[in-house]
N, C-alpha and C. Protein backbone atom coordinates (compact mmCIF):
# COMPACT_ATOMS: atom_id res chain seq x y z
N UNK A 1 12.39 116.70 120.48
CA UNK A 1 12.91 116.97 119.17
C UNK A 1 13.45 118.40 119.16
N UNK A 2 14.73 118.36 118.51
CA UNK A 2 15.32 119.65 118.75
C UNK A 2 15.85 120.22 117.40
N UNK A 3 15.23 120.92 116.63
CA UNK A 3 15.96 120.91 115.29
C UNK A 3 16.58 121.67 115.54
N UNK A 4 17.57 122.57 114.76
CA UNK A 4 18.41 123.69 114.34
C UNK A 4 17.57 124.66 113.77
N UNK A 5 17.97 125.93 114.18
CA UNK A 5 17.50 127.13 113.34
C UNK A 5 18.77 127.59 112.97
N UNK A 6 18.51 128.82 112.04
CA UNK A 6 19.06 129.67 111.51
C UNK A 6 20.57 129.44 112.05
N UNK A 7 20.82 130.10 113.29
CA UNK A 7 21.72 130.48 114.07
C UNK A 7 22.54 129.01 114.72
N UNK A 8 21.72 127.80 114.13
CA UNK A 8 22.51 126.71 114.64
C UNK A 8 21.99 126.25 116.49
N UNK A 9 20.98 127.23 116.94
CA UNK A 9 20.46 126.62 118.28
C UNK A 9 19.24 125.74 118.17
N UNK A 10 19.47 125.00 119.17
CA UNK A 10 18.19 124.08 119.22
C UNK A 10 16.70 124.66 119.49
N UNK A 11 16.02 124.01 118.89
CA UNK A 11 14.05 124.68 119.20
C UNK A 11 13.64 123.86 119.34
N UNK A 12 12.69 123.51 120.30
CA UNK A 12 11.72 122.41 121.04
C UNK A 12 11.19 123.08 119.90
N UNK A 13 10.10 121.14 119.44
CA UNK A 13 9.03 121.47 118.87
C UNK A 13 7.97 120.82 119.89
N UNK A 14 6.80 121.13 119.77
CA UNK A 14 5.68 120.75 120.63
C UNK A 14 4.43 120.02 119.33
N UNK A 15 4.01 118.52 119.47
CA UNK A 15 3.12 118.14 118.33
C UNK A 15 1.91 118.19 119.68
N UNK A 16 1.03 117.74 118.74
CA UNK A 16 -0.71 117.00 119.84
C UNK A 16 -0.46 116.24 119.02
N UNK A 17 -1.47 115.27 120.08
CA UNK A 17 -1.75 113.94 119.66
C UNK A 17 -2.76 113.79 120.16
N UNK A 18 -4.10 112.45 119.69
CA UNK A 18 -5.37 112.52 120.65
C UNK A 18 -5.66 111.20 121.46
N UNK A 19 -6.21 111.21 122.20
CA UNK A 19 -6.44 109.80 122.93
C UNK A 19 -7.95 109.33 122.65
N UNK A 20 -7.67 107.93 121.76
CA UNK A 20 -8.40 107.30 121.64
C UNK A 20 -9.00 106.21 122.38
N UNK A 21 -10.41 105.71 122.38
CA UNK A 21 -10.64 104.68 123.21
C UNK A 21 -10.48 103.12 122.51
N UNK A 22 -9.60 102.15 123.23
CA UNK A 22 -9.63 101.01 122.80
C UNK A 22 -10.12 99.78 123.59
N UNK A 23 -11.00 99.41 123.62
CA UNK A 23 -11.38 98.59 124.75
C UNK A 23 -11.54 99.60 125.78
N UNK A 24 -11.30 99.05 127.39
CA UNK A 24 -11.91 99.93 128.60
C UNK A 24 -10.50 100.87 128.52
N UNK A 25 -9.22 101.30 128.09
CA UNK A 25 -8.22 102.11 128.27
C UNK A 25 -8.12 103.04 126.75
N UNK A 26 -7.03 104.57 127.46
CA UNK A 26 -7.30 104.82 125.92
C UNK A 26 -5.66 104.67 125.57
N UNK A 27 -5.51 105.29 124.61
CA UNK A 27 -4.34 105.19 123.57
C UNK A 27 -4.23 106.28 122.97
N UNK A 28 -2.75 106.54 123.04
CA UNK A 28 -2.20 108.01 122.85
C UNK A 28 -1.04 107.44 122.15
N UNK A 29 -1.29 107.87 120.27
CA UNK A 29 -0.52 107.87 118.89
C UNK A 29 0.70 108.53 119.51
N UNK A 30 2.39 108.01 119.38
CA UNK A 30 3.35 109.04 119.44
C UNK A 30 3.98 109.21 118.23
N UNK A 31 3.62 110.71 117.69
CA UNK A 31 3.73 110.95 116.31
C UNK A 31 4.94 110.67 115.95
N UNK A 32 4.72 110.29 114.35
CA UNK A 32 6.37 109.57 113.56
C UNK A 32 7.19 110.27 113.71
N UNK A 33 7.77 111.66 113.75
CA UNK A 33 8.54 112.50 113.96
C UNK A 33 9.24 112.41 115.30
N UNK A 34 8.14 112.26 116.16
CA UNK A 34 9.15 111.91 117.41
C UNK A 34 9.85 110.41 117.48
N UNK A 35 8.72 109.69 116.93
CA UNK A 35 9.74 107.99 116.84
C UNK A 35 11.28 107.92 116.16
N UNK A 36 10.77 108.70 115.00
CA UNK A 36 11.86 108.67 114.36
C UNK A 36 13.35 109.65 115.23
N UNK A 37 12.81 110.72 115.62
CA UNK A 37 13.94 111.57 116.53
C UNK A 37 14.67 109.79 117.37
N UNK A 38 13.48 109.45 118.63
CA UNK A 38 14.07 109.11 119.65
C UNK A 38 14.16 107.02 119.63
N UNK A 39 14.06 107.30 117.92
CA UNK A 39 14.52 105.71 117.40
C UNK A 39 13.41 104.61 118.14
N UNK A 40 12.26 104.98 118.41
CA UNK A 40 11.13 103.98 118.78
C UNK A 40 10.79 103.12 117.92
N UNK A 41 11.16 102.01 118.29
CA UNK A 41 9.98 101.02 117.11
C UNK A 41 8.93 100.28 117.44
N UNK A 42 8.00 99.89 116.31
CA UNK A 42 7.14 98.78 117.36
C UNK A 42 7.44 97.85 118.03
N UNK A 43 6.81 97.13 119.31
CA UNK A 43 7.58 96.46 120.14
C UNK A 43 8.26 96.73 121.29
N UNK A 44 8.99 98.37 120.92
CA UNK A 44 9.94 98.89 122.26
C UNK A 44 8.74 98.95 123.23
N UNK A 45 9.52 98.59 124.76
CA UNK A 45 8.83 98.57 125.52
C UNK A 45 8.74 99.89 126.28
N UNK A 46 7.90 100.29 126.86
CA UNK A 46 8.03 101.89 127.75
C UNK A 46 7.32 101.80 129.10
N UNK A 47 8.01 102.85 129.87
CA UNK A 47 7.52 102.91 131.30
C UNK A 47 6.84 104.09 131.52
N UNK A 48 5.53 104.04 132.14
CA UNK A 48 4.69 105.30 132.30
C UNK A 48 4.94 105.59 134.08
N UNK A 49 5.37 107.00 133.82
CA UNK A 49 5.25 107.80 134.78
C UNK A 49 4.40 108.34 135.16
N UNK A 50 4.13 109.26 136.88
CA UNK A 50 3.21 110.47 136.55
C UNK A 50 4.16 110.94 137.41
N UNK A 51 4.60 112.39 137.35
CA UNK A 51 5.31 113.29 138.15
C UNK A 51 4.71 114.60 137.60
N UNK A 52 4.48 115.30 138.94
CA UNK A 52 3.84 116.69 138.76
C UNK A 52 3.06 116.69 137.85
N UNK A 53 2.31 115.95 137.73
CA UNK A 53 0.86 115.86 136.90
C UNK A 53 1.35 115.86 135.28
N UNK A 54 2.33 115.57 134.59
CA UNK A 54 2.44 115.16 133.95
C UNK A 54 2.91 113.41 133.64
N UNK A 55 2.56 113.08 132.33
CA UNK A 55 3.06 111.92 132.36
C UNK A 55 4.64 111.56 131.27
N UNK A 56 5.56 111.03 131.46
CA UNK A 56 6.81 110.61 131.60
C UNK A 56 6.56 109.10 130.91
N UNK A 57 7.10 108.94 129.85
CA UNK A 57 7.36 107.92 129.20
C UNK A 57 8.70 107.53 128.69
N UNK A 58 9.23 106.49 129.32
CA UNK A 58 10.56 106.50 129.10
C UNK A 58 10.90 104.78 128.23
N UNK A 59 11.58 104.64 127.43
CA UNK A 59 12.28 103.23 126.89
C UNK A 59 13.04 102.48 127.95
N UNK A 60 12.27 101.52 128.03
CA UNK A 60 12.92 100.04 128.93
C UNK A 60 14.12 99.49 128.07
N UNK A 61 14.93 99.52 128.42
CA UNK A 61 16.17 98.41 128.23
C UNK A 61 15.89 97.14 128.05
N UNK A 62 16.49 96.77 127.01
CA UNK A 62 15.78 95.09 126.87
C UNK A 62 16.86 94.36 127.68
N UNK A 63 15.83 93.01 127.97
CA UNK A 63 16.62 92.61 128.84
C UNK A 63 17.85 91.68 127.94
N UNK A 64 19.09 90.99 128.46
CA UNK A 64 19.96 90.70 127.80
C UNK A 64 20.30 89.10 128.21
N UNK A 65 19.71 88.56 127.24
CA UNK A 65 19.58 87.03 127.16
C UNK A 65 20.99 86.01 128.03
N UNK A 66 21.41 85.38 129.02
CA UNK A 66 22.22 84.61 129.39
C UNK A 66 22.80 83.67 128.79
């Protein structure tokens, strides 16, 4: 998320979020602000990364019916 300041440049914002336990895995909320930035809805599917010890979550392409 990149809003505008003053001057018209972009500013990373940085949220937390917490990981909860659901069954034996946990679950990590991605706050409405970012859904709404990067147009997530329920349903979209996502791919988990790990690179350099972070993790990378990216939107799958749906697939396109024949």
């Amino acid at each position: 998320m990149y809003p505008r300041d003053t001057h018209g440049c972009h500013m990373p914002i940085k949220l937390k979020t917490t990981l909860t336990l659901v069954g034996h895995s946990l679950r990590c909320v991605i706050p409405k602000p970012v859904c709404e930035e990067l147009h997530l809805e329920e349903g979209d599917q996502l791919s988990v990364d790990l690179r350099g010890g972070r993790i990378i979550l990216e939107r799958l392409k749906p697939k396109i019916a024949v």
